[in-house]
C-alpha atoms as a PDB file:
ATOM      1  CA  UNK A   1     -87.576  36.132 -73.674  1.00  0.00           C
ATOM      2  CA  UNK A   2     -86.550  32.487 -74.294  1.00  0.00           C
ATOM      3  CA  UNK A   3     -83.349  32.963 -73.365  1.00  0.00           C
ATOM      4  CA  UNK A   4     -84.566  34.805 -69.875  1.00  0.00           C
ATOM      5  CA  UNK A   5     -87.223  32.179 -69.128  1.00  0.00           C
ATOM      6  CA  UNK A   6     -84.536  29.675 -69.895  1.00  0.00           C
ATOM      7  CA  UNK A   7     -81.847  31.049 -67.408  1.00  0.00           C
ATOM      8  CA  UNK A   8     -84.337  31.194 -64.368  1.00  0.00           C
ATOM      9  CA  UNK A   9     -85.186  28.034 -64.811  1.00  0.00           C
ATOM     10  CA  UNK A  10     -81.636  26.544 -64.256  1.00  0.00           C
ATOM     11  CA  UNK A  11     -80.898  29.031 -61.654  1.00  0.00           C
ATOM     12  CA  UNK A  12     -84.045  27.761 -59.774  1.00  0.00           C
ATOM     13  CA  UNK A  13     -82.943  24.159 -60.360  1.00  0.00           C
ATOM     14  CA  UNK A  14     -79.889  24.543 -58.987  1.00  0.00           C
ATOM     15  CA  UNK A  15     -81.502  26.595 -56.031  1.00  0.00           C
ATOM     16  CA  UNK A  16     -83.556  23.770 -55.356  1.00  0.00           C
ATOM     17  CA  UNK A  17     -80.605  21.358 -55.210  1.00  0.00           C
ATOM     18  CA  UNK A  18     -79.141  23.982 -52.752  1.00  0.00           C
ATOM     19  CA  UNK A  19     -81.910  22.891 -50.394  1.00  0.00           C
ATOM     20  CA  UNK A  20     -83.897  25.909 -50.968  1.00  0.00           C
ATOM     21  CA  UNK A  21     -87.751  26.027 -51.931  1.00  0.00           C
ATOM     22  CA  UNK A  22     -88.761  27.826 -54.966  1.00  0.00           C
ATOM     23  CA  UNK A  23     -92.769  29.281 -55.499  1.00  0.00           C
ATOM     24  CA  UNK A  24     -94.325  27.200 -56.924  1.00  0.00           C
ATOM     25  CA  UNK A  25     -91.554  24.615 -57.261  1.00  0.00           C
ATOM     26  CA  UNK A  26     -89.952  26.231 -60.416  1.00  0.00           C
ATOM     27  CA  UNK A  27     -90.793  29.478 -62.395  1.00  0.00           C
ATOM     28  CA  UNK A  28     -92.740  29.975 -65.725  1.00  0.00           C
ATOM     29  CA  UNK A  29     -91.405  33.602 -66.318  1.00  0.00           C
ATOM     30  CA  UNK A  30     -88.472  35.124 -65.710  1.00  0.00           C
ATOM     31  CA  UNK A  31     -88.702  36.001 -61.746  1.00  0.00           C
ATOM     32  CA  UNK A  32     -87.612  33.209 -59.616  1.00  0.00           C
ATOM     33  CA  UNK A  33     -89.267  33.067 -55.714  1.00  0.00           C
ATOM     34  CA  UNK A  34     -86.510  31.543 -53.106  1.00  0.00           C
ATOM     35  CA  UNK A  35     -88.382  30.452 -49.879  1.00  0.00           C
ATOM     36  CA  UNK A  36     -85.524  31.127 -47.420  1.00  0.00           C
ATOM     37  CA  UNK A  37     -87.320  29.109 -44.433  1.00  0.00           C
ATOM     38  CA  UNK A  38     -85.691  25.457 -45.080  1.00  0.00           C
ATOM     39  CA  UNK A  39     -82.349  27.354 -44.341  1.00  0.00           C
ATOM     40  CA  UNK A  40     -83.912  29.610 -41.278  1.00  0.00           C
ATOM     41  CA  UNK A  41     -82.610  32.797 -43.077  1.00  0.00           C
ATOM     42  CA  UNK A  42     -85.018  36.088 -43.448  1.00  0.00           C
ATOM     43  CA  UNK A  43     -85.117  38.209 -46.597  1.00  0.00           C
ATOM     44  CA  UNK A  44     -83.999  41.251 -45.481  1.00  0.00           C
ATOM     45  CA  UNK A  45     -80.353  39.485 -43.551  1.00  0.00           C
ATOM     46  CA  UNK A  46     -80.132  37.648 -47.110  1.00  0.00           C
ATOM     47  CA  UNK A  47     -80.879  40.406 -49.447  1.00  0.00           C
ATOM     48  CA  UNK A  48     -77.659  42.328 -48.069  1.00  0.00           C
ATOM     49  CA  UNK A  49     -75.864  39.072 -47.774  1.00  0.00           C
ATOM     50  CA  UNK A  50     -76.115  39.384 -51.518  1.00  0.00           C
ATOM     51  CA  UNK A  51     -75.331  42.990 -52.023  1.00  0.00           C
ATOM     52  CA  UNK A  52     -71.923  42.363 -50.324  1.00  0.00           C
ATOM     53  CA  UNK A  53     -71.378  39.666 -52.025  1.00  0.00           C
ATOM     54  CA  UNK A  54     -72.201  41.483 -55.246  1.00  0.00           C
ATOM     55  CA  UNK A  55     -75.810  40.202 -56.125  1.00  0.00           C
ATOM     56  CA  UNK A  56     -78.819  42.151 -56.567  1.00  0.00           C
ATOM     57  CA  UNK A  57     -82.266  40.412 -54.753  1.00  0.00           C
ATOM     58  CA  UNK A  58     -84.998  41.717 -53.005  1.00  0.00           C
ATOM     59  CA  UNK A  59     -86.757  40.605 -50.269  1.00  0.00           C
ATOM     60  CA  UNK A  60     -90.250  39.411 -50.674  1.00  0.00           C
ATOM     61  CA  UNK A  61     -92.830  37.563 -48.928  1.00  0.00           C
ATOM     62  CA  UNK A  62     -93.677  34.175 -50.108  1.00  0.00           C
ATOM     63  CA  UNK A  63     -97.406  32.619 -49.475  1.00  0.00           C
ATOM     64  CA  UNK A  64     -98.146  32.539 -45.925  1.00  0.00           C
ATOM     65  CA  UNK A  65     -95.081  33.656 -44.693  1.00  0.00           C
ATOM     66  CA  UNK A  66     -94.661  34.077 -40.703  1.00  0.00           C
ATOM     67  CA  UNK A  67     -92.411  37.480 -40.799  1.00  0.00           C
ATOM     68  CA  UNK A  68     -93.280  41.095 -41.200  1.00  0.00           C
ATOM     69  CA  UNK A  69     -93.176  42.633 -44.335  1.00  0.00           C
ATOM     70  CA  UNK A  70     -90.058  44.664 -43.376  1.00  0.00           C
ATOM     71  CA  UNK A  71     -88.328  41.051 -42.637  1.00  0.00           C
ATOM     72  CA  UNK A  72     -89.841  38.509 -45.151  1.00  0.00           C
ATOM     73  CA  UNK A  73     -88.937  35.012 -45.597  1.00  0.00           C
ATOM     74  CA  UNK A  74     -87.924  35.035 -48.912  1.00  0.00           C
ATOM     75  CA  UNK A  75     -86.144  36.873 -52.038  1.00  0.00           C
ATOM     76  CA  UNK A  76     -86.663  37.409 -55.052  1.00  0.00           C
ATOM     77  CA  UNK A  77     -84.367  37.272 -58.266  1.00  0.00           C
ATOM     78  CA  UNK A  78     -84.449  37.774 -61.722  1.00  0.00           C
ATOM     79  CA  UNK A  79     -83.027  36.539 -65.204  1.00  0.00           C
ATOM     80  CA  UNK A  80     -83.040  39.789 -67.287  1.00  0.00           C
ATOM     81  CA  UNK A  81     -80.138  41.963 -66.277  1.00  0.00           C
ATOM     82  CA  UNK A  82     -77.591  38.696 -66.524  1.00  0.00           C
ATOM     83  CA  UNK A  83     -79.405  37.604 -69.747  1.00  0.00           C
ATOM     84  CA  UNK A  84     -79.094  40.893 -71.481  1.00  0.00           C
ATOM     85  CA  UNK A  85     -75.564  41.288 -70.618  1.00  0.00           C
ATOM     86  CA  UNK A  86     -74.934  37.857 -72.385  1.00  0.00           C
ATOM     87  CA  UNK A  87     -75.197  35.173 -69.717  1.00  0.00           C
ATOM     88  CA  UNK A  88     -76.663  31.845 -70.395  1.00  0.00           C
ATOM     89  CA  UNK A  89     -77.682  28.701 -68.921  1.00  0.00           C
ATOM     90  CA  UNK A  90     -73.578  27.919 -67.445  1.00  0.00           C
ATOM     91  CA  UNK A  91     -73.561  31.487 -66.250  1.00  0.00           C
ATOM     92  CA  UNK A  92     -76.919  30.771 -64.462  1.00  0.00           C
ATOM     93  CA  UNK A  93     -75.325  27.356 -62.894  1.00  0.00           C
ATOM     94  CA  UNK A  94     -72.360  29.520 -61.542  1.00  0.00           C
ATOM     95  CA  UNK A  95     -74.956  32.707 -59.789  1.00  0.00           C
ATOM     96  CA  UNK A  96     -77.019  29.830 -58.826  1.00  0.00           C
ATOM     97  CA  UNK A  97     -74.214  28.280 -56.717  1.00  0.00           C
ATOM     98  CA  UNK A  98     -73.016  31.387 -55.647  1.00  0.00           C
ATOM     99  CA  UNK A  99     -76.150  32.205 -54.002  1.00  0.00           C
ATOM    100  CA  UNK A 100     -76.354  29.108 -52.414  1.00  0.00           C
ATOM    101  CA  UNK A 101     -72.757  29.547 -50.930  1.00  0.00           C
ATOM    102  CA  UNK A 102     -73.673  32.617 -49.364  1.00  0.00           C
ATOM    103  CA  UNK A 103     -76.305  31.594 -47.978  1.00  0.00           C
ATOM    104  CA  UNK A 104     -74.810  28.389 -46.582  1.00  0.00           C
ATOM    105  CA  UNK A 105     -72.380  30.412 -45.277  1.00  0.00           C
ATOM    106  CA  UNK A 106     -74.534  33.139 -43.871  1.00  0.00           C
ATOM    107  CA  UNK A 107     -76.884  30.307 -42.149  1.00  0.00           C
ATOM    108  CA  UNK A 108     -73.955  28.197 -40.705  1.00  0.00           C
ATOM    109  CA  UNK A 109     -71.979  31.692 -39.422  1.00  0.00           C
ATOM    110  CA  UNK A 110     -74.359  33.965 -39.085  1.00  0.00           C
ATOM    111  CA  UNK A 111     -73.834  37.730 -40.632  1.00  0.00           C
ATOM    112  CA  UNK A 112     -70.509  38.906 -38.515  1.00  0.00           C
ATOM    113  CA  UNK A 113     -68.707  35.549 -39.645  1.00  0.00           C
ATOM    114  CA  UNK A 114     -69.725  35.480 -43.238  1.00  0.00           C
ATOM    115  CA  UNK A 115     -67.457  38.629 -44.230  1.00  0.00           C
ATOM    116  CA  UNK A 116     -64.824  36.250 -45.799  1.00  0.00           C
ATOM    117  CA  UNK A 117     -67.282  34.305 -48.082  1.00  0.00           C
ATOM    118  CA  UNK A 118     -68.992  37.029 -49.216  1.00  0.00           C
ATOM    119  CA  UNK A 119     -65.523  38.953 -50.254  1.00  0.00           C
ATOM    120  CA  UNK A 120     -64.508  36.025 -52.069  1.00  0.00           C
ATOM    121  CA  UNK A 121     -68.078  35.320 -53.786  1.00  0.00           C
ATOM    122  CA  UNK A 122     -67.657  39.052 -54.590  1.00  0.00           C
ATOM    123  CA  UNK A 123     -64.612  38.405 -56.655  1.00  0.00           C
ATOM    124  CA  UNK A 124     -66.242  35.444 -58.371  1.00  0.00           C
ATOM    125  CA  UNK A 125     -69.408  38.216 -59.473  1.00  0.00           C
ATOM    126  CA  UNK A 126     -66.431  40.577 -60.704  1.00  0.00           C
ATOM    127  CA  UNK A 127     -64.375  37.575 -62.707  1.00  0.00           C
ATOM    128  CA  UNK A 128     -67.880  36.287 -64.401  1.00  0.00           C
ATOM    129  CA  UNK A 129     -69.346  40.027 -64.900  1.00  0.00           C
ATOM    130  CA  UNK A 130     -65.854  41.235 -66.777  1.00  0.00           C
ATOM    131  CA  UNK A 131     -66.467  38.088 -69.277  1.00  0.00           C
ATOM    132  CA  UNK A 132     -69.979  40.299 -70.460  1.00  0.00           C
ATOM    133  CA  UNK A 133     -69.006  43.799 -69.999  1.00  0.00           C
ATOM    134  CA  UNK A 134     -72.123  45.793 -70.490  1.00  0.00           C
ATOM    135  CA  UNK A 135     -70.688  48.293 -72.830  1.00  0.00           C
ATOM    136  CA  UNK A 136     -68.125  45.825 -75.178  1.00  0.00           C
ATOM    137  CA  UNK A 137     -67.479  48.516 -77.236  1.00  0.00           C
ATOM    138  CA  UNK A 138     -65.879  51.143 -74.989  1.00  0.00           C
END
């Protein structure tokens, strides 16, 4: 739980340096909330942003957001999967700046010119996630 708590708090801090918002401006469990609005994305564009680029979010609302609840204005991640599998806090750094790539990308190109980034990010996700295989021992 230390570990996890740990984790999400790094990959909020570097979220924040990103020039995202976070709820609350930082997390005290292991479930970090990404306000999407300082880079005028939506949940549900950047939650399959992610997917292609070989991150699991989901979108969710964030206090008094604007959009419908089928659009959102925010994500949500998590520390536990990564943390179970092994990653720590440099692992965290890395997804952390991935995200933030993609969504650079995806607010500067939109979703048809993002394709490239979000290949390449998913070879990054592949690189780190064969360093912690899930099942070592197979």
């Amino acid at each position: 739980a230390k570990a996890g708590l740990e984790n999400a708090r790094v990959l909020a801090d570097v979220l924040i340096k990103g020039g995202l918002d976070i709820g609350a401006g930082g997390t005290d469990s292991h479930i970090v909330l990404v306000d999407l609005r300082p880079k005028k994305l939506t949940g549900d564009i950047t939650e399959k942003a992610l997917e292609r680029a070989g991150m699991t979010c989901n979108k969710n609302a964030v206090p008094y957001d604007p959009e419908k609840p089928m659009v959102t204005s925010g994500v949500r991640l998590g520390s536990p999967a990564g943390t179970t599998r092994g990653f720590g806090v440099a692992e965290f750094r890395q997804i952390g700046e991935m995200v933030v790539g993609v969504l650079d990308g995806l607010a500067a190109n939109g979703v048809e010119g993002n394709a490239a980034l979000e290949k390449a990010v998913r070879q990054k996700v592949g690189v780190l996630c064969a360093k912690f295989p899930i099942y070592p021992n197979l």
